[in-house]
N, C-alpha and C. Protein backbone atom coordinates (compact mmCIF):
# COMPACT_ATOMS: atom_id res chain seq x y z
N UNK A 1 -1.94 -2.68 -10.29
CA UNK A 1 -1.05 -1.88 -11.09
C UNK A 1 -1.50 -0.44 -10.97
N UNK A 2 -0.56 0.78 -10.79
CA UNK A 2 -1.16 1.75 -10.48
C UNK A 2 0.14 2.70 -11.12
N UNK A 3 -0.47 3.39 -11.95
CA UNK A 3 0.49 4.15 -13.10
C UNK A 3 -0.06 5.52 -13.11
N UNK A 4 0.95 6.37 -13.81
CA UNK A 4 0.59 8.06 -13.91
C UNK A 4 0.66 8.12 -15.55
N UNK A 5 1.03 6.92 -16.46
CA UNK A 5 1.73 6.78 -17.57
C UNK A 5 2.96 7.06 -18.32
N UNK A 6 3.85 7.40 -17.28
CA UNK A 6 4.80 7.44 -17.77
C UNK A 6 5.60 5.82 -17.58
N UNK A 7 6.06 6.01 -18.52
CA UNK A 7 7.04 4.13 -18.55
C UNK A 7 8.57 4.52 -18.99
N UNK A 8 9.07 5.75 -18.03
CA UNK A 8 9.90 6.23 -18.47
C UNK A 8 10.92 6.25 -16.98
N UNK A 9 10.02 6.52 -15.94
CA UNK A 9 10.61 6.94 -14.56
C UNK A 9 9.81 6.35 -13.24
N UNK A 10 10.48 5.29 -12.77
CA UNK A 10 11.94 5.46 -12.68
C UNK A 10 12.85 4.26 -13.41
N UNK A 11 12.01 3.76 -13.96
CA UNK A 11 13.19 2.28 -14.82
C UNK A 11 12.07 2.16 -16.09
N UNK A 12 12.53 1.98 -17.28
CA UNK A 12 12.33 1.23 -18.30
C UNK A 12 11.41 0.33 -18.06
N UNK A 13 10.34 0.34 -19.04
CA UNK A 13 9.56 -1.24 -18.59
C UNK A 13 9.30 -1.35 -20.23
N UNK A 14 8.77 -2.88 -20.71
CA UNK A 14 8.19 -3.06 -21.76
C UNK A 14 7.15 -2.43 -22.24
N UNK A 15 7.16 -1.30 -23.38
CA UNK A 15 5.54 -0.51 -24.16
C UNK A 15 4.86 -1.70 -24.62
N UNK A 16 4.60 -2.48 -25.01
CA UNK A 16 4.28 -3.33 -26.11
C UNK A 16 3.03 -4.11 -25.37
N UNK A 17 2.08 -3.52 -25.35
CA UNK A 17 0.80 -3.44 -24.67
C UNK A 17 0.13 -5.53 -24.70
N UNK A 18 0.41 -5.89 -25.95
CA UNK A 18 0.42 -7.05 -26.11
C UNK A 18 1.25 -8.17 -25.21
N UNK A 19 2.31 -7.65 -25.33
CA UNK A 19 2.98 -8.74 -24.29
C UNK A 19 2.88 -8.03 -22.55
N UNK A 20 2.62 -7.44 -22.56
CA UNK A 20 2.04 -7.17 -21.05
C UNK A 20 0.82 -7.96 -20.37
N UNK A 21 -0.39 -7.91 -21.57
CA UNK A 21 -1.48 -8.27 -21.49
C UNK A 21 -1.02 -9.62 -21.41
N UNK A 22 -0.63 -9.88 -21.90
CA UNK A 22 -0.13 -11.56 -21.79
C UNK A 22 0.91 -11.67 -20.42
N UNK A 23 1.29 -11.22 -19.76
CA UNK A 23 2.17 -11.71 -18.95
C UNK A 23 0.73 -11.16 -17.87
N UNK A 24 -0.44 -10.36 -17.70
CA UNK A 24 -0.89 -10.77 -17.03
C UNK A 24 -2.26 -11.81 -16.82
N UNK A 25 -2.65 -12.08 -18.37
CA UNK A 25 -3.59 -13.15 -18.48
C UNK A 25 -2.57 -14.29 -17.77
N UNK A 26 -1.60 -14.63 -18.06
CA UNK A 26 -0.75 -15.59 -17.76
C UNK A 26 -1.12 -15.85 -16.36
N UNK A 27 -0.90 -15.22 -15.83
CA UNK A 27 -1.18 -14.58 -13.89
C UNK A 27 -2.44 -14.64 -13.97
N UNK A 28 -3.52 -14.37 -14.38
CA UNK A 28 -4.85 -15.03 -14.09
C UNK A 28 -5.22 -16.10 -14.33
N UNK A 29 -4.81 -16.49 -15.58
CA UNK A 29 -5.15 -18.28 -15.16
C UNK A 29 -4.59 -18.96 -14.07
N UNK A 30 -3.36 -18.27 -13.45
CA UNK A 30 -3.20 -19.13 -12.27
C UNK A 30 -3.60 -18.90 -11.03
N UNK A 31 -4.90 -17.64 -10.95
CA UNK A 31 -5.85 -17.41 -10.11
C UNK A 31 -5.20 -16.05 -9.31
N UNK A 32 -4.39 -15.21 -10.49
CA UNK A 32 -4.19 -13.52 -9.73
C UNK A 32 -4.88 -13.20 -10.63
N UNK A 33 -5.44 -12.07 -9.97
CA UNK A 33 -6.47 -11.12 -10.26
C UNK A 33 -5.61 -9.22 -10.03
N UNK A 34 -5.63 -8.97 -11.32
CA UNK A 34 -4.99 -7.64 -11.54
C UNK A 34 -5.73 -6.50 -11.20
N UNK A 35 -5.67 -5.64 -10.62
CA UNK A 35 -6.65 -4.75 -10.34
C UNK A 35 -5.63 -3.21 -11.49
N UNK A 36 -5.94 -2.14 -12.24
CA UNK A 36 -5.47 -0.92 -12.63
C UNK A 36 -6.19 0.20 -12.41
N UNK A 37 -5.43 1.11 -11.66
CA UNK A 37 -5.40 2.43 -11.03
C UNK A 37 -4.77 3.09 -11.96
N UNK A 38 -5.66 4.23 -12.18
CA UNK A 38 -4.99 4.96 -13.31
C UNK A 38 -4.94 6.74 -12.47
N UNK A 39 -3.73 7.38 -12.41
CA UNK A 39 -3.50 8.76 -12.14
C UNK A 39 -3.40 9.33 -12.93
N UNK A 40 -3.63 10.76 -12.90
CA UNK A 40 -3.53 11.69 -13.68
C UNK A 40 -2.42 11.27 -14.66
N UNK A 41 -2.90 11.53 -16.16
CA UNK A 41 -2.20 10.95 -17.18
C UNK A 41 -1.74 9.91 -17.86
N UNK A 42 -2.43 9.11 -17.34
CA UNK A 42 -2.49 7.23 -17.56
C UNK A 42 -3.74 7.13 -18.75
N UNK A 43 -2.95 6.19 -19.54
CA UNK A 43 -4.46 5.70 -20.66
C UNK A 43 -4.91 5.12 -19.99
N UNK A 44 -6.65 5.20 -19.99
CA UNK A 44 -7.39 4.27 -19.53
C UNK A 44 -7.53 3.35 -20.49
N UNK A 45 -7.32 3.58 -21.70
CA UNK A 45 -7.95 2.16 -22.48
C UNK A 45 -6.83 1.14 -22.50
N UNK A 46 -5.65 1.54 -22.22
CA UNK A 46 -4.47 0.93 -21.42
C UNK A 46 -4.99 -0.17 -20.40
N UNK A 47 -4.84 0.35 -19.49
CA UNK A 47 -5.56 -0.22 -18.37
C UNK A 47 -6.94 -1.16 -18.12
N UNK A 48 -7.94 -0.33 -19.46
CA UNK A 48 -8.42 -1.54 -19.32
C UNK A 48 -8.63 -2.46 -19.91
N UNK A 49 -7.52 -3.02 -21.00
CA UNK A 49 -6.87 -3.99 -21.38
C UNK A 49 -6.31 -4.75 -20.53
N UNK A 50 -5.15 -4.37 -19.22
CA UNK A 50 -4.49 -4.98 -18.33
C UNK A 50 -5.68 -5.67 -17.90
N UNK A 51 -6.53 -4.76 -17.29
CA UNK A 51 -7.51 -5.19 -16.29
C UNK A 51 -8.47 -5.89 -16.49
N UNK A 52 -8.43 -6.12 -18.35
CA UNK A 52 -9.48 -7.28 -18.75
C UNK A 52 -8.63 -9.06 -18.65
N UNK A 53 -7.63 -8.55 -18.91
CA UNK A 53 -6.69 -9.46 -19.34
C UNK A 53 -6.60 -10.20 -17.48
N UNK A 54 -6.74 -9.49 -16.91
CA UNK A 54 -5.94 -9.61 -15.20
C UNK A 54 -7.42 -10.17 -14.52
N UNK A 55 -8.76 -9.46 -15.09
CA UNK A 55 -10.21 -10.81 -14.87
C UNK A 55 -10.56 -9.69 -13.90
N UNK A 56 -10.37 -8.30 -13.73
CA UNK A 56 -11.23 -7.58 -12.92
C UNK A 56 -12.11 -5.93 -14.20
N UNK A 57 -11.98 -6.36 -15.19
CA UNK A 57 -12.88 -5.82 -15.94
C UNK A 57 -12.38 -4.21 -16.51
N UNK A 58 -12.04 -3.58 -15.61
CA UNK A 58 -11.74 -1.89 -16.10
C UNK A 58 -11.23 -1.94 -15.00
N UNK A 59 -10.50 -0.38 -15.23
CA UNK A 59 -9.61 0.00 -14.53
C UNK A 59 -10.19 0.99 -13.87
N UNK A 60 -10.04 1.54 -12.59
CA UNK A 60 -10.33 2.10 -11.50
C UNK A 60 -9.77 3.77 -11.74
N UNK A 61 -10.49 4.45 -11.87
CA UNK A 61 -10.17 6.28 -12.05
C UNK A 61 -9.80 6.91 -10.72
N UNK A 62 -8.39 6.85 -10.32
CA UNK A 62 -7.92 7.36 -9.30
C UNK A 62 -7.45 8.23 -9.72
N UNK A 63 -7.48 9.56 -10.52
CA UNK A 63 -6.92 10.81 -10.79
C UNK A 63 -7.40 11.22 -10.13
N UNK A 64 -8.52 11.72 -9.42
CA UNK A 64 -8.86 12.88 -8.45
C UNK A 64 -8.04 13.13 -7.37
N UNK A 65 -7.21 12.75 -7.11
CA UNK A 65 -6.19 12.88 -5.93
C UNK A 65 -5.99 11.95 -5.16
N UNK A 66 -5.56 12.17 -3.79
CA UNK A 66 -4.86 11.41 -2.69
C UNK A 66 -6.46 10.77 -2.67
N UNK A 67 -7.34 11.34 -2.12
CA UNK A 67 -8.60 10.51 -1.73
C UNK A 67 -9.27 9.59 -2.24
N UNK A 68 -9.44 9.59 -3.57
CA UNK A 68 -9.83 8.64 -4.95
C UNK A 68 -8.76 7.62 -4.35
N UNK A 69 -7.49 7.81 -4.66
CA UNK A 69 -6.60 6.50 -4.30
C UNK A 69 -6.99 5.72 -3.49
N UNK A 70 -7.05 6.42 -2.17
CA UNK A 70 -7.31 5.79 -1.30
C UNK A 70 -8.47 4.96 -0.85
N UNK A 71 -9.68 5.70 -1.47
CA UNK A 71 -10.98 5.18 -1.55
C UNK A 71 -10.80 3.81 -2.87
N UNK A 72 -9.91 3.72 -4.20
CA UNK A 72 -9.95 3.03 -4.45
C UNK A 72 -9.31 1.39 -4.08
N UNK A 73 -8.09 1.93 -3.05
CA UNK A 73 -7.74 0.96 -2.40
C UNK A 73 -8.74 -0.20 -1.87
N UNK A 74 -9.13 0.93 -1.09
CA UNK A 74 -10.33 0.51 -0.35
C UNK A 74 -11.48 -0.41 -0.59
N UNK A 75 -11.81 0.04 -1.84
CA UNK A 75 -12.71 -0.59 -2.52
C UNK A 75 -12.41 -2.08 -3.10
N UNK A 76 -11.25 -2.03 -3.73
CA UNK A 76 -10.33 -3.41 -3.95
C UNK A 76 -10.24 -4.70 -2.68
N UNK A 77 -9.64 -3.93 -2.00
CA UNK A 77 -9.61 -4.32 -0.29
C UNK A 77 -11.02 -5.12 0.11
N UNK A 78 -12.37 -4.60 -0.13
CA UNK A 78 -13.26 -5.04 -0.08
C UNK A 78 -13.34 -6.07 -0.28
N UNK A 79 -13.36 -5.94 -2.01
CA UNK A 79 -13.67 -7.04 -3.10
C UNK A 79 -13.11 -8.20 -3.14
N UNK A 80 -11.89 -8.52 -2.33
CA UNK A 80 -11.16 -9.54 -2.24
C UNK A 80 -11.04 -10.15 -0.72
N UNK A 81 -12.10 -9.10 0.28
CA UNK A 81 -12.18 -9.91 1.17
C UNK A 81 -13.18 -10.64 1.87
């Protein structure tokens, strides 16, 4: 999941931090693993709710730019292979 925090653009999604978390614990018990990327202006404590809920712990600080992203890709990429 990789957000700037807005939940505004480009479509509507559910705020309700609770039933998110649940639609992705849901997805980890059946063995997905959520990873959250957070950009400039994203809650992290957001995220790392998803990302506790999703079984990879916190969420990944990709605000520093294009390179952070990419290095965090990367790093994910690793971890799962």
């Amino acid at each position: 999941l990789v957000t700037d925090g807005n939940t505004m653009d480009p479509t509507n999604c559910d705020p309700n931090v609770a039933n998110l978390t649940q639609i992705v614990a849901d997805g980890h018990s059946k063995g997905v693993n959520t990873y959250t990327l957070g950009l400039q202006g994203s809650d992290p404590n957001f995220l790392d709710q998803i990302a506790q809920a999703g079984g990879t712990m916190a969420h990944i600080d990709a605000s520093a730019g294009v390179q952070a992203f990419v290095s965090a890709l990367n790093n994910i990429r690793q971890s799962i292979t």
